[in-house]
Protein backbone atom coordinates (compact mmCIF):
# COMPACT_ATOMS: atom_id res chain seq x y z
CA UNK A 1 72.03 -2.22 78.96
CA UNK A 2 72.02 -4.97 81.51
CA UNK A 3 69.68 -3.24 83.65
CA UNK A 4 67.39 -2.27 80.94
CA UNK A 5 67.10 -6.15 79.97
CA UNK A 6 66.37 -7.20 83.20
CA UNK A 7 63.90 -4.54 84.21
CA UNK A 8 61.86 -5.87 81.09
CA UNK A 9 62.39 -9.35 82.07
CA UNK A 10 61.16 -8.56 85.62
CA UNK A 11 58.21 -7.23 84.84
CA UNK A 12 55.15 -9.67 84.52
CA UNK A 13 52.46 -7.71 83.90
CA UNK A 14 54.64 -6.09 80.55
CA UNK A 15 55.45 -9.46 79.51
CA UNK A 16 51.46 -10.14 79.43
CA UNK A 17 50.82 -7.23 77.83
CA UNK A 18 52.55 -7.95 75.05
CA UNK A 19 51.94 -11.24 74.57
CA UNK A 20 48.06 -10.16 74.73
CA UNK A 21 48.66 -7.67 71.66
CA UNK A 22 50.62 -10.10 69.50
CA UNK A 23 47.51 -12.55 70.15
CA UNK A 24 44.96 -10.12 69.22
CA UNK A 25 46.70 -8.83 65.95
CA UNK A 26 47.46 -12.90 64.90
CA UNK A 27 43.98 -13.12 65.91
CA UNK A 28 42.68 -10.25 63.69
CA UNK A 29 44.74 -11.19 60.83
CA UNK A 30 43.62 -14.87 60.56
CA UNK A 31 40.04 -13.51 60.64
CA UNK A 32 40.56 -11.38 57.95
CA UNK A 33 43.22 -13.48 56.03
CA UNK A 34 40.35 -14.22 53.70
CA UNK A 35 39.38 -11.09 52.50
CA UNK A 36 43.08 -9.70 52.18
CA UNK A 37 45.47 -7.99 54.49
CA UNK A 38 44.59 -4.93 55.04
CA UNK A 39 46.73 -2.01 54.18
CA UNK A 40 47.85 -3.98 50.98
CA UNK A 41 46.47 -2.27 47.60
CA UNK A 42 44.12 -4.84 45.63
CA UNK A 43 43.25 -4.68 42.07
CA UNK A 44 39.11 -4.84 42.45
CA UNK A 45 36.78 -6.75 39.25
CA UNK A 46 33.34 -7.65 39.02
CA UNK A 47 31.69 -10.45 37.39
CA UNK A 48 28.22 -11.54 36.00
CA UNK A 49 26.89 -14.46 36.75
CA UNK A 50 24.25 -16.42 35.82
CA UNK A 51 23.33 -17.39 39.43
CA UNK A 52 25.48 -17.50 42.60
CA UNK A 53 26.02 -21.23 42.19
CA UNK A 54 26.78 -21.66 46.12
CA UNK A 55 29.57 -18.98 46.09
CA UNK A 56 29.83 -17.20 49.26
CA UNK A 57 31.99 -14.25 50.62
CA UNK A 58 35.49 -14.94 50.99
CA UNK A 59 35.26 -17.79 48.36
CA UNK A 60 39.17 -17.56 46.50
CA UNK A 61 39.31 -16.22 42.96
CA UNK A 62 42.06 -18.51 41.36
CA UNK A 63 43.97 -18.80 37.85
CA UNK A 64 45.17 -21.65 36.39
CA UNK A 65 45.22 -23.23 40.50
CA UNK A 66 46.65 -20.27 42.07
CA UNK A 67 44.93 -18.14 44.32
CA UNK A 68 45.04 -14.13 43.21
CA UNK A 69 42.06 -13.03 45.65
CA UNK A 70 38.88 -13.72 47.11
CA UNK A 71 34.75 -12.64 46.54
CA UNK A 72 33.98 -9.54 48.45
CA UNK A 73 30.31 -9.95 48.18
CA UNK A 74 27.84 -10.94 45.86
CA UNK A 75 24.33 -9.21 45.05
CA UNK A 76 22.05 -9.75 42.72
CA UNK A 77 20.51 -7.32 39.80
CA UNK A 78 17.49 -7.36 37.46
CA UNK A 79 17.85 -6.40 33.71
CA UNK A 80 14.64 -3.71 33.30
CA UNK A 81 14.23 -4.54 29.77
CA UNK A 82 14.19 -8.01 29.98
CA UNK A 83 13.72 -9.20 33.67
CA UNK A 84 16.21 -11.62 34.23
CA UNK A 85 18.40 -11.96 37.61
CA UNK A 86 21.70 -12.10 37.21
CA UNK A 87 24.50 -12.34 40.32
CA UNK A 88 27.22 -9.58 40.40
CA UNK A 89 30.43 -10.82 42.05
CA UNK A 90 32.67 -7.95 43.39
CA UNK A 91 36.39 -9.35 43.53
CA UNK A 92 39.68 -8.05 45.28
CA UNK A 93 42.49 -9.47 43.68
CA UNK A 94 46.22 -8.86 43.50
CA UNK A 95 47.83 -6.05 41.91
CA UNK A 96 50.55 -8.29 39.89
CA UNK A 97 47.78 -9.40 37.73
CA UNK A 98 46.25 -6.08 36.82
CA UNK A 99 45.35 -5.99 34.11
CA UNK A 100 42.79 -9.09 33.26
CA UNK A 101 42.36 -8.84 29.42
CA UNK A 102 39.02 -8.00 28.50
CA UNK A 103 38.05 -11.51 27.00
CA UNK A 104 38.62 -13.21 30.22
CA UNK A 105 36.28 -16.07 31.16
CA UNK A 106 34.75 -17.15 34.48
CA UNK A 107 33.67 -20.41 35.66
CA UNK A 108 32.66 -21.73 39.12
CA UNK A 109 34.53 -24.72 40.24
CA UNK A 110 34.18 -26.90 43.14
CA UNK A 111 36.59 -26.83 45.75
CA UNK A 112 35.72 -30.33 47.25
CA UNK A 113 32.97 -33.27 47.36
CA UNK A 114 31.53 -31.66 50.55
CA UNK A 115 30.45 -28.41 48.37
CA UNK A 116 33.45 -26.20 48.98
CA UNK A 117 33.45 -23.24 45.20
CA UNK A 118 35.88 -20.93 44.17
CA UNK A 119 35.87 -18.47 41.15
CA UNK A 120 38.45 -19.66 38.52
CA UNK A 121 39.82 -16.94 36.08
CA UNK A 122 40.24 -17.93 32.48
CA UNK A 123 42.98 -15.05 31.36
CA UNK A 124 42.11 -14.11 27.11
CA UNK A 125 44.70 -13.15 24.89
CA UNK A 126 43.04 -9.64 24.09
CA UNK A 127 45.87 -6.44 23.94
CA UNK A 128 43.18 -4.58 25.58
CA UNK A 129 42.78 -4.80 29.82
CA UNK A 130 39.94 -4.31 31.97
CA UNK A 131 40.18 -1.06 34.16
CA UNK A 132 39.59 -1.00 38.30
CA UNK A 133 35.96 -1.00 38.61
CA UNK A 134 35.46 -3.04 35.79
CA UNK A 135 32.85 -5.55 34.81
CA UNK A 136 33.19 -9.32 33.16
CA UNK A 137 30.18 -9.86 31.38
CA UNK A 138 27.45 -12.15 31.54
CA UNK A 139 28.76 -13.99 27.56
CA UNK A 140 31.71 -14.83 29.26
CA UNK A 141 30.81 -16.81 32.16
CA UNK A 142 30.67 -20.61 32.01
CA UNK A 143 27.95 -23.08 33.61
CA UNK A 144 30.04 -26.02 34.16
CA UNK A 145 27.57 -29.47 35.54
CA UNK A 146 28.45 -29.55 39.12
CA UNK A 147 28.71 -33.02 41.22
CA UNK A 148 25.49 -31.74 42.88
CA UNK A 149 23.72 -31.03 40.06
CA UNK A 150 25.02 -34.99 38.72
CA UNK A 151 23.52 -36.49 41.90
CA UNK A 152 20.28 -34.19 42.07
CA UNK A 153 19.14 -35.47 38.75
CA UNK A 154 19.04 -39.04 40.37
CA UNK A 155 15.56 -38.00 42.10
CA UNK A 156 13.46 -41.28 43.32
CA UNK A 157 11.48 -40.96 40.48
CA UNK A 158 14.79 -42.10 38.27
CA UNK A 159 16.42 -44.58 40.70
CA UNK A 160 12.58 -46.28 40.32
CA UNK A 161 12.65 -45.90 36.41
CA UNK A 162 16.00 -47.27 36.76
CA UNK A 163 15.32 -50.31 38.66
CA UNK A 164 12.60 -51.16 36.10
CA UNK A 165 14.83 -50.86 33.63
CA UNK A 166 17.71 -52.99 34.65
CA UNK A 167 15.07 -55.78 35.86
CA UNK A 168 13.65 -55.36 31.91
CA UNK A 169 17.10 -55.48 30.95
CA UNK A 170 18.33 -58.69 32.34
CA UNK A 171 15.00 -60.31 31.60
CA UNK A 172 15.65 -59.57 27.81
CA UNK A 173 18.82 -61.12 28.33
CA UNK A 174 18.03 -63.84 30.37
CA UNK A 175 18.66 -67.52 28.04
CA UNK A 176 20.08 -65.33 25.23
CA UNK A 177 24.13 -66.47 26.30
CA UNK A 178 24.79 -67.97 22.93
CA UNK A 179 23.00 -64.98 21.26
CA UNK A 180 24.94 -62.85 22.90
CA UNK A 181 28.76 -64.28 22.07
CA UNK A 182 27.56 -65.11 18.37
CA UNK A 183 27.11 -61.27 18.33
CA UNK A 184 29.89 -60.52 19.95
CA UNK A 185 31.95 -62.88 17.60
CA UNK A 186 30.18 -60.76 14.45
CA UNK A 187 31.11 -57.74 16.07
CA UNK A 188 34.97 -58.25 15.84
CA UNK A 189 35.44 -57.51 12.07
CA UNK A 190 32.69 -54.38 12.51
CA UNK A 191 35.40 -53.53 15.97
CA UNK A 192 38.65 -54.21 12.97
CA UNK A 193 36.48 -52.43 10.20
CA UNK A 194 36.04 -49.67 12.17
CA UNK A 195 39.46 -48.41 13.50
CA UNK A 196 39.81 -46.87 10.18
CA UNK A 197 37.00 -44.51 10.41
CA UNK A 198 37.65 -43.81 14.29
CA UNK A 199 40.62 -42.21 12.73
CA UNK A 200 38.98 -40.18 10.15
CA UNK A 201 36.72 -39.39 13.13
CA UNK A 202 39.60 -38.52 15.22
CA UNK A 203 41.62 -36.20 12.83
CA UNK A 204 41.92 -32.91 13.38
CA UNK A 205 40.92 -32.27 9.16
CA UNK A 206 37.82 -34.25 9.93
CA UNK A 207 36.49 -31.30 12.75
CA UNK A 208 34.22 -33.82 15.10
CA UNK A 209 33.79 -31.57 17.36
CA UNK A 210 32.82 -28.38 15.05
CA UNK A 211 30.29 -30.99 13.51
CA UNK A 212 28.82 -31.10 17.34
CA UNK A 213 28.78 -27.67 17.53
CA UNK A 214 26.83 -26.62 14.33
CA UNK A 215 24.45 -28.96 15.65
CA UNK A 216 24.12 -27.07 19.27
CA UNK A 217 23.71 -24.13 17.25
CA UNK A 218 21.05 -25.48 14.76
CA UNK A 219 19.15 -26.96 17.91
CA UNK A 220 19.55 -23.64 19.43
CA UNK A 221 18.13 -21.82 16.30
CA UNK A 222 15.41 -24.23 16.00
CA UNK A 223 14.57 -24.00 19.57
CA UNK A 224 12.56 -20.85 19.66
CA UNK A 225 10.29 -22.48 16.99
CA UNK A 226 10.22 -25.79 18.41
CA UNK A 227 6.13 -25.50 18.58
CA UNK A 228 6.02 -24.64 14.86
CA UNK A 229 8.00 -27.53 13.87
CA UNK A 230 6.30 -29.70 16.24
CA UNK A 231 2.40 -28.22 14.62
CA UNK A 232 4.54 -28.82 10.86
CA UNK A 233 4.72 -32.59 11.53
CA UNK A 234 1.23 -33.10 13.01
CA UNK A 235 -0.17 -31.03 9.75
CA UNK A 236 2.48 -33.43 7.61
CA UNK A 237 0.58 -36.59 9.71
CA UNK A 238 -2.55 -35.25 8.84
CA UNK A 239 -1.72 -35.17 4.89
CA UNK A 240 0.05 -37.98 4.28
CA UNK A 241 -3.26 -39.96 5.92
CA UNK A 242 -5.27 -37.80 3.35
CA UNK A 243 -2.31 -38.75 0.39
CA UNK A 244 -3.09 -42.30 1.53
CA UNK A 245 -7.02 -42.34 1.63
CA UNK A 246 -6.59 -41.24 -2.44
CA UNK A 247 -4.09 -43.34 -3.34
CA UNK A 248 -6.26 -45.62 -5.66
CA UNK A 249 -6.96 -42.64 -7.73
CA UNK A 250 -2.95 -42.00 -7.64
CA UNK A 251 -1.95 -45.00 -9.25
CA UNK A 252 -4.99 -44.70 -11.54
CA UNK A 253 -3.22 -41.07 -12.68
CA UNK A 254 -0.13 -42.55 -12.95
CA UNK A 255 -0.93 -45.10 -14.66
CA UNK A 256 -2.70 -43.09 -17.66
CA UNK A 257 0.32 -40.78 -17.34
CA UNK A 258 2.47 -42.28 -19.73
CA UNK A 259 0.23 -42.00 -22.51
CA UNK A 260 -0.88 -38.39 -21.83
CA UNK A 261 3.24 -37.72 -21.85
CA UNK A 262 3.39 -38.98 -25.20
CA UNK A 263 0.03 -36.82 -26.56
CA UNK A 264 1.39 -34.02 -24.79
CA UNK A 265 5.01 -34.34 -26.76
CA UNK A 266 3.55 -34.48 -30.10
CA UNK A 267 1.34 -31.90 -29.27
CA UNK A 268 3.59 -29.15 -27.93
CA UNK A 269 5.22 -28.76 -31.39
CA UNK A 270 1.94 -27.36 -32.45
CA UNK A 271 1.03 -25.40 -29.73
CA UNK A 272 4.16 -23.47 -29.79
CA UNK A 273 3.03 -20.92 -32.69
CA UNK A 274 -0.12 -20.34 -30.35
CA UNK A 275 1.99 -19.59 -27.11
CA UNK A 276 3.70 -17.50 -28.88
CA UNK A 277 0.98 -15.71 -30.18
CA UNK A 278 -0.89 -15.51 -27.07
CA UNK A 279 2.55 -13.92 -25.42
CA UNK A 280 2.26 -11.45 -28.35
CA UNK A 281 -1.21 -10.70 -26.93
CA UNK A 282 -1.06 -10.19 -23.65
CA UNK A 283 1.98 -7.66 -24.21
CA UNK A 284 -0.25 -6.00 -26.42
CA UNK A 285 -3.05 -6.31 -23.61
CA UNK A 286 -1.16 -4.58 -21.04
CA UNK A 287 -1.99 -0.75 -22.37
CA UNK A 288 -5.48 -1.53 -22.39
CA UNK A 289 -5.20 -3.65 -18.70
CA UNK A 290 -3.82 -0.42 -17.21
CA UNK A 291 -6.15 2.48 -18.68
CA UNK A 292 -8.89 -0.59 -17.66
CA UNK A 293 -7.88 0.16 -13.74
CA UNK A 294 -9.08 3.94 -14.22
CA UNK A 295 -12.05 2.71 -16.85
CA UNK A 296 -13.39 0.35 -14.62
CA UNK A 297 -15.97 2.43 -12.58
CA UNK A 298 -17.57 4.26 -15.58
CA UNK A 299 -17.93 0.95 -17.26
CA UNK A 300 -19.40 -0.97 -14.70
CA UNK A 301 -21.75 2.03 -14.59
CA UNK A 302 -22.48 1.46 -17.84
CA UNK A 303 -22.93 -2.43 -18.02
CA UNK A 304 -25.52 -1.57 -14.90
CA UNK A 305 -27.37 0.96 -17.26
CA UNK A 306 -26.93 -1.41 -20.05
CA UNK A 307 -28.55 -4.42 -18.30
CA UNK A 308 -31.18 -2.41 -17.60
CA UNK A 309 -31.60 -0.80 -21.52
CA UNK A 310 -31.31 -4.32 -22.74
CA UNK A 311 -34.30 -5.68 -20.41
CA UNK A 312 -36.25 -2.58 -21.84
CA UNK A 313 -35.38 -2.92 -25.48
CA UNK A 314 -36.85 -6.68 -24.93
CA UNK A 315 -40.28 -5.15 -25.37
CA UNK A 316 -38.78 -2.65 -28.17
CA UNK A 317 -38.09 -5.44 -30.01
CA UNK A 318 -41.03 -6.62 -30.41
CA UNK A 319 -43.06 -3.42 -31.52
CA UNK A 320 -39.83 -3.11 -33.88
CA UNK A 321 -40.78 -6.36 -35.28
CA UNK A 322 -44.37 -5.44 -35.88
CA UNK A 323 -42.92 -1.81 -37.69
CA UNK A 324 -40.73 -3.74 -39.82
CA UNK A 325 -43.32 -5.53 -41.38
CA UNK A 326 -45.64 -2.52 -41.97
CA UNK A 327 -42.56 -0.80 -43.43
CA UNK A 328 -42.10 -3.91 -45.33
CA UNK A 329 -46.21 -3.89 -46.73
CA UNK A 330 -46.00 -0.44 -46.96
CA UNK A 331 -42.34 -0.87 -49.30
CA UNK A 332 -44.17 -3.35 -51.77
CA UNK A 333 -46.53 -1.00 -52.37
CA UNK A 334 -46.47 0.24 -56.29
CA UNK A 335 -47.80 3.82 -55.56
CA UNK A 336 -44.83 4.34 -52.37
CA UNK A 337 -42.29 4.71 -55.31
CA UNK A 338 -44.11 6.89 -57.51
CA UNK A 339 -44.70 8.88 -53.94
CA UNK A 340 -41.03 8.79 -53.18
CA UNK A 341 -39.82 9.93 -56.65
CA UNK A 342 -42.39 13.03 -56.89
CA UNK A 343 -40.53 13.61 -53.51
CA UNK A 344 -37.17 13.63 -54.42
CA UNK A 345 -38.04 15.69 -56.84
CA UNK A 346 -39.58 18.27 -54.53
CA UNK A 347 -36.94 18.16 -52.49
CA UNK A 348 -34.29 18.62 -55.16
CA UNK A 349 -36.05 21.88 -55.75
CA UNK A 350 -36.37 22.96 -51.96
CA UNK A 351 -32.69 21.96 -51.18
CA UNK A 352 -31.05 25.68 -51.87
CA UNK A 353 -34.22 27.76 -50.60
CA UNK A 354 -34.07 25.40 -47.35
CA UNK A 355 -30.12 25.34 -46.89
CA UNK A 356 -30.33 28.99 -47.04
CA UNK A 357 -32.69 29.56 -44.61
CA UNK A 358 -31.37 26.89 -42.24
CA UNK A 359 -28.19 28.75 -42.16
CA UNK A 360 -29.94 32.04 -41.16
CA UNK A 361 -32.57 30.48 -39.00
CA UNK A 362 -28.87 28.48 -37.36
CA UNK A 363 -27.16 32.27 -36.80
CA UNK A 364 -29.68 34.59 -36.50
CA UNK A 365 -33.22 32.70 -35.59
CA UNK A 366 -34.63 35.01 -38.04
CA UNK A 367 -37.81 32.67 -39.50
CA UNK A 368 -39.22 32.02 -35.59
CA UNK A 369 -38.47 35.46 -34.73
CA UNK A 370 -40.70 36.85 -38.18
CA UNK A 371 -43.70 34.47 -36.95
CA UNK A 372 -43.26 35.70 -33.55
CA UNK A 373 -43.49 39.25 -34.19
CA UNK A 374 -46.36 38.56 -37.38
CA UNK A 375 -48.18 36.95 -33.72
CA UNK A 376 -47.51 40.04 -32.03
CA UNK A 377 -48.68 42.48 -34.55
CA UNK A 378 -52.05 40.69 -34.98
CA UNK A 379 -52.88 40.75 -30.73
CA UNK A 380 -55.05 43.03 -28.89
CA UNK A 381 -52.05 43.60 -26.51
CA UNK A 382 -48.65 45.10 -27.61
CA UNK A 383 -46.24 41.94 -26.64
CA UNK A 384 -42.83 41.96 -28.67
CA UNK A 385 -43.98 43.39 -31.56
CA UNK A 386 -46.67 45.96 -32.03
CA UNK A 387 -49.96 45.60 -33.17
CA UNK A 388 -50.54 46.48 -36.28
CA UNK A 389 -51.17 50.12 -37.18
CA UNK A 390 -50.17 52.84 -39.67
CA UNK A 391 -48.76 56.44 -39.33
CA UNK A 392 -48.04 58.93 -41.85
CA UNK A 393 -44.22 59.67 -41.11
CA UNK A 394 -42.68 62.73 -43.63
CA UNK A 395 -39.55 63.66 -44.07
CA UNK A 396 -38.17 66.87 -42.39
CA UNK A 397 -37.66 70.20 -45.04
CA UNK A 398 -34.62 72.21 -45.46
CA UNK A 399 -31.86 71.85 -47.61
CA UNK A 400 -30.54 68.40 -48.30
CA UNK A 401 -33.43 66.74 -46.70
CA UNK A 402 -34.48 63.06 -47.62
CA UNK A 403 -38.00 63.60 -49.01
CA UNK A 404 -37.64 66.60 -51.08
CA UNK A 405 -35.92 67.63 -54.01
CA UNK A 406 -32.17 68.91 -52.86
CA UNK A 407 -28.94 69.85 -54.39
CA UNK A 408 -26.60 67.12 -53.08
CA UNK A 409 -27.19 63.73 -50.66
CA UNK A 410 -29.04 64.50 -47.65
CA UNK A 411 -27.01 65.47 -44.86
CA UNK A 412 -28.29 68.16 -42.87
CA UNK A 413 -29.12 70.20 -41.33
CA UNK A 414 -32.67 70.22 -41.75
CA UNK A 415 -35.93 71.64 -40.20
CA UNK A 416 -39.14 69.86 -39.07
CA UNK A 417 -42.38 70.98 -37.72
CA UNK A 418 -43.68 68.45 -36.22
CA UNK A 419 -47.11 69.40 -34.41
CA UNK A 420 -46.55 73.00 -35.27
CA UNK A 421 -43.28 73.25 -33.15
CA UNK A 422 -39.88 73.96 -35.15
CA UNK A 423 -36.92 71.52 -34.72
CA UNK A 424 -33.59 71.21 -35.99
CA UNK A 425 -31.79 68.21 -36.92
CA UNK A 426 -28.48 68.62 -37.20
CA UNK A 427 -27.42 65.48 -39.41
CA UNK A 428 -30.16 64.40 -41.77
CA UNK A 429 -28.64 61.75 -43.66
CA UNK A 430 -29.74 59.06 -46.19
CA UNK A 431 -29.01 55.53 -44.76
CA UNK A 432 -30.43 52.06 -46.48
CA UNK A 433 -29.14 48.93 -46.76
CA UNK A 434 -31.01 46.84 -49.38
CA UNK A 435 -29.03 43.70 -49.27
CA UNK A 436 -28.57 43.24 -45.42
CA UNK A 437 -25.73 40.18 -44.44
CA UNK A 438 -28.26 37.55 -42.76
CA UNK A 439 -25.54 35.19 -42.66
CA UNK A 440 -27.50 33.26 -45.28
CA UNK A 441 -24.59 30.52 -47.62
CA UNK A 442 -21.33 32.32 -48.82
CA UNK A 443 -21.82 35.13 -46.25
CA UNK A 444 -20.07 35.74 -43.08
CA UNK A 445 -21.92 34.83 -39.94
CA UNK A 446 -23.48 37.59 -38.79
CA UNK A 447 -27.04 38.97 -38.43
CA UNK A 448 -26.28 42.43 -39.95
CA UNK A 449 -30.32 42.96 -40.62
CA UNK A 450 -32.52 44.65 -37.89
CA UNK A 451 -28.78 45.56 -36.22
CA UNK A 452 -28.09 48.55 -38.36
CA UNK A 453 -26.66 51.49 -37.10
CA UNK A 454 -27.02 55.28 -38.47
CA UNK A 455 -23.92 55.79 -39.68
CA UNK A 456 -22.04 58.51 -41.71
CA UNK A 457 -18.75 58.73 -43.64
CA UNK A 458 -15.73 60.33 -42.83
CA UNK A 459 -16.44 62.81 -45.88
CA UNK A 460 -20.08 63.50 -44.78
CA UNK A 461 -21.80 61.99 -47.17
CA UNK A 462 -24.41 59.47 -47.30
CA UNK A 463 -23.84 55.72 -46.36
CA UNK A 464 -25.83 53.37 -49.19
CA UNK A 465 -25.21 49.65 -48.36
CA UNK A 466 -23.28 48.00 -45.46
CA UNK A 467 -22.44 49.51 -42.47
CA UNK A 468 -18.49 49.06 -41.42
CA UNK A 469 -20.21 47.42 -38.26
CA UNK A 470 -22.88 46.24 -37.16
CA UNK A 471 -23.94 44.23 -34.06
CA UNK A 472 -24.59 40.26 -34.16
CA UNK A 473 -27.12 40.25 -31.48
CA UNK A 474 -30.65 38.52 -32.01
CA UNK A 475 -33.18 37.31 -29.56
CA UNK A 476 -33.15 33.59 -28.88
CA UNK A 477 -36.76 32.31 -28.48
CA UNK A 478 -37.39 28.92 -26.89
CA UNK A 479 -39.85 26.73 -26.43
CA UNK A 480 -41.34 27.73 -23.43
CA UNK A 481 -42.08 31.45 -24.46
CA UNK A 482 -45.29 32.66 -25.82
CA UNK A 483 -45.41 35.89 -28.17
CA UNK A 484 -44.86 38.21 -25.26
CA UNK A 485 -41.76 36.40 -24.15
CA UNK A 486 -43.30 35.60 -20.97
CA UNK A 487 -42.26 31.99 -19.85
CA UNK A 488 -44.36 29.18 -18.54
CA UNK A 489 -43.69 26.43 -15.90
CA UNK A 490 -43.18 23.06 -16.94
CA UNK A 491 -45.96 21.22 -15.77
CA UNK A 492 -48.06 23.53 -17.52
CA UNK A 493 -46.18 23.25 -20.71
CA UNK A 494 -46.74 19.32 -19.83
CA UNK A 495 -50.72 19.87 -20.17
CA UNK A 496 -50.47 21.80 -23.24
CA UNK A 497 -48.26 18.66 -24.80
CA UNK A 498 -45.27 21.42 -25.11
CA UNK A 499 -43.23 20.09 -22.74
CA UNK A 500 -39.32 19.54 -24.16
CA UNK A 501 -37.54 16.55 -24.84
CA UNK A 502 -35.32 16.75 -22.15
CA UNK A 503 -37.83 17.41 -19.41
CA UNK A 504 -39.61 14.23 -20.42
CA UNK A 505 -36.05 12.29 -20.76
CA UNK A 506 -35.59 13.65 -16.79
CA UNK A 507 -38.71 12.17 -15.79
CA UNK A 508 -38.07 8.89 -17.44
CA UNK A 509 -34.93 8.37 -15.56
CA UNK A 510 -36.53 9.41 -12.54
CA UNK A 511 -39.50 6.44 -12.57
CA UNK A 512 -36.15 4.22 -13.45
């Protein structure tokens, strides 16, 4: 053992040796004393900050004074959605602290006057820990007012405003010494006075400082409109100088107020039945207001066609006038009432012939159809009708035959010879009808004459009378038809002076 100690001990260039590695590793560990020793476990955090506010690397993280770690770096990020920079602080800190409860605050502190920070950790009371890897957000970092940013606002554009000032200052109170202690001598019962209300002030009931803070939040609300508020006054500026320019005319109105006041309260008590009634009204009105919204179009139509009717009927009017007194002449007349009685008279006796053959004429356009066909009998041409001629027509022989004496009603069979040839018909009977239904009054509406069909009974013996059926057709003649049923084109018609109402009542509206 000996020997072994003093074989170490006499060996120089051993002793160097290791006095050069325990240099090197004191060395190596006071370099990197401020970002932790290595080998030792760390509990790493992030943090958002508003800006790095001269943090560097290696900065200490501290709570409550003690050091628990130090930055590791610091880089910035950009939100995408709204653009603003923000500085991410990645911190190693100890493992005795893990876990930081998630409501933890940050705030940057200085170290010393010469600009020295470090990070200080505000631990929350929340059950709930942030994990490794974690991030403290941007709500719960801090902007404290740093000594630099104190002395920065003292630019030479204050210290000059401030020299002006103070020389202002003392020249306002320059010769004002008695002023001055008089004041302060009035201020001592004010300074006695107001200990009292320092203490409501002070007490914790009173809340001071949640007063200060609804107003940081009101100015905060208010902040985003601050250039509506500031266009609100200028508009208020504007129309109070307006409220001033009339304010002749104001006190001239208020003035007669009083006495409209007192008309108005004895006249209210009357005009209460009439509110009332009006209310009535205009809940009665309402039906009518809504089926107006669907109305309106068809009668604003209308009022359009109506101004222009009106503007016509101007000159009606007028001829109206003229007929009116004619009628009026022609009324005073004695022989117009011997004419009108002869013609109530007459028409007493035409009413039944007349409402009987309006009702035909109505169903089965009988009466123009007869002149029609008279029209077409008496032409040169055969048109709907025929023209007028005769032929001998006898009736066929045989037994129970229509024109010759027989031994029961006619019917059939029966033999004819007509132009020497011999034919047999089959089913000769008798059919007439000699009070046809021509839908005239009390009879049904049908046009049962000219529409007869040949029709036998079940027993085979003559039919005598109505038919069981008969068909209610008719021709329907009009206006523009001649006897042949041919048609004509409306202009002509127009030359002839045939042309219909309506065609003319088209053309009217037309040159309108």
């Amino acid at each position: 053992m000996n020997r072994r100690q003093s074989s170490l001990a006499s060996s120089p260039l051993l002793i160097g040796a290791v006095t050069t590695l325990i240099v090197i590793v004191a060395v190596y560990l006071a370099y990197n004393a401020g970002q932790g020793l290595p080998f030792v476990p760390t509990y790493d955090v992030k943090a958002e900050l508003p800006n790095g506010a001269n943090l560097v690397k290696g900065n200490d993280v501290r709570i409550a004074g003690t050091r628990v770690g130090v930055i590791n770096s610091i880089t910035p990020r950009q939100n995408p959605k709204t653009g603003r920079v923000v500085a991410i602080i990645s911190m190693k800190l100890e493992k005795s602290i893990e876990p930081l409860p998630v409501d933890t605050k940050t705030i940057v502190q200085s170290r010393s006057a010469v600009g020295l920070k470090y990070l200080e950790l505000v631990r929350g009371k929340s059950s709930q820990g942030i994990k490794a890897g974690g991030t403290i957000p941007l709500s719960h970092a801090t902007e404290p007012v740093q000594i630099d940013q104190f002395f920065n606002m003292f630019d030479e554009k204050t210290r000059n405003a401030s020299q002006h000032n103070l020389v202002n200052f003392g020249n306002g109170l320059a010769g004002r010494g008695l002023g001055l202690n008089e004041t302060i001598h009035e201020l001592r019962p004010l300074v006695h006075n107001a200990l009292p209300v320092l203490r409501n002030l002070t007490s914790p009931a009173t809340d001071l400082r949640g007063f200060f803070i609804g107003l940081d939040r009101a100015a905060k609300g208010s902040a985003p409109v601050a250039q509506q508020n500031a266009s609100f006054w200028s508009s208020l500026d504007t129309f109070f100088k307006a409220w001033a320019s009339v304010a002749p005319s104001l006190e001239a109105t208020i003035e007669g107020g009083p006495p409209a006041l007192e008309q108005s309260t004895h006249s209210l008590r009357f005009e209460a039945s009439f509110i009332e009634k009006s209310t009535t009204f205009m809940h009665l009105l309402r039906p009518a207001s809504k089926a107006l919204r669907t109305a309106a179009p068809a009668f604003g139509n209308a009022v359009e066609a109506g101004v222009t009717d009106f503007r016509a009927a101007s000159a009606l009017n007028g001829r109206i006038k003229n007929a009116l007194v004619s009628l009026r002449s022609f009324s005073e007349d004695p022989v117009v009432g011997v004419g009108l009685g002869d013609l109530t008279e007459t028409l007493q006796y035409g009413y039944p012939p007349i409402a009987g053959l309006a009702s035909e004429q109505s169903t089965c356009n009988y009466l123009t159809l007869t002149f029609r066909n008279v029209v077409s009998m008496l032409s040169q041409d055969v048109g709907v009708g025929t023209m007028a001629r005769a032929s001998i027509v006898l009736a066929p022989n045989g037994p129970n035959n229509e024109g010759f004496p027989s031994s029961g009603p006619a019917r059939g069979p029966s033999v004819d010879h007509p132009f020497g040839s011999t034919q047999v018909i089959p089913n000769n009977h008798l059919h007439y009808n000699p009070y046809p239904i021509v839908a005239g009054l009390g009879q049904p509406k049908r046009c049962e004459a000219a529409n007869e069909h040949y029709l036998v009974s079940k027993e085979g013996e003559a039919l005598i009378g109505h038919a069981p059926s008969s068909a209610n057709t008719h021709d329907v003649t009009e206006r523009s038809q001649d006897q042949y049923g041919n048609t004509y084109p409306a202009s002509t018609l127009r030359d002839l002076g045939l042309a219909s109402a309506s065609t003319k009542t088209k053309k009217s509206r037309k040159k309108k």
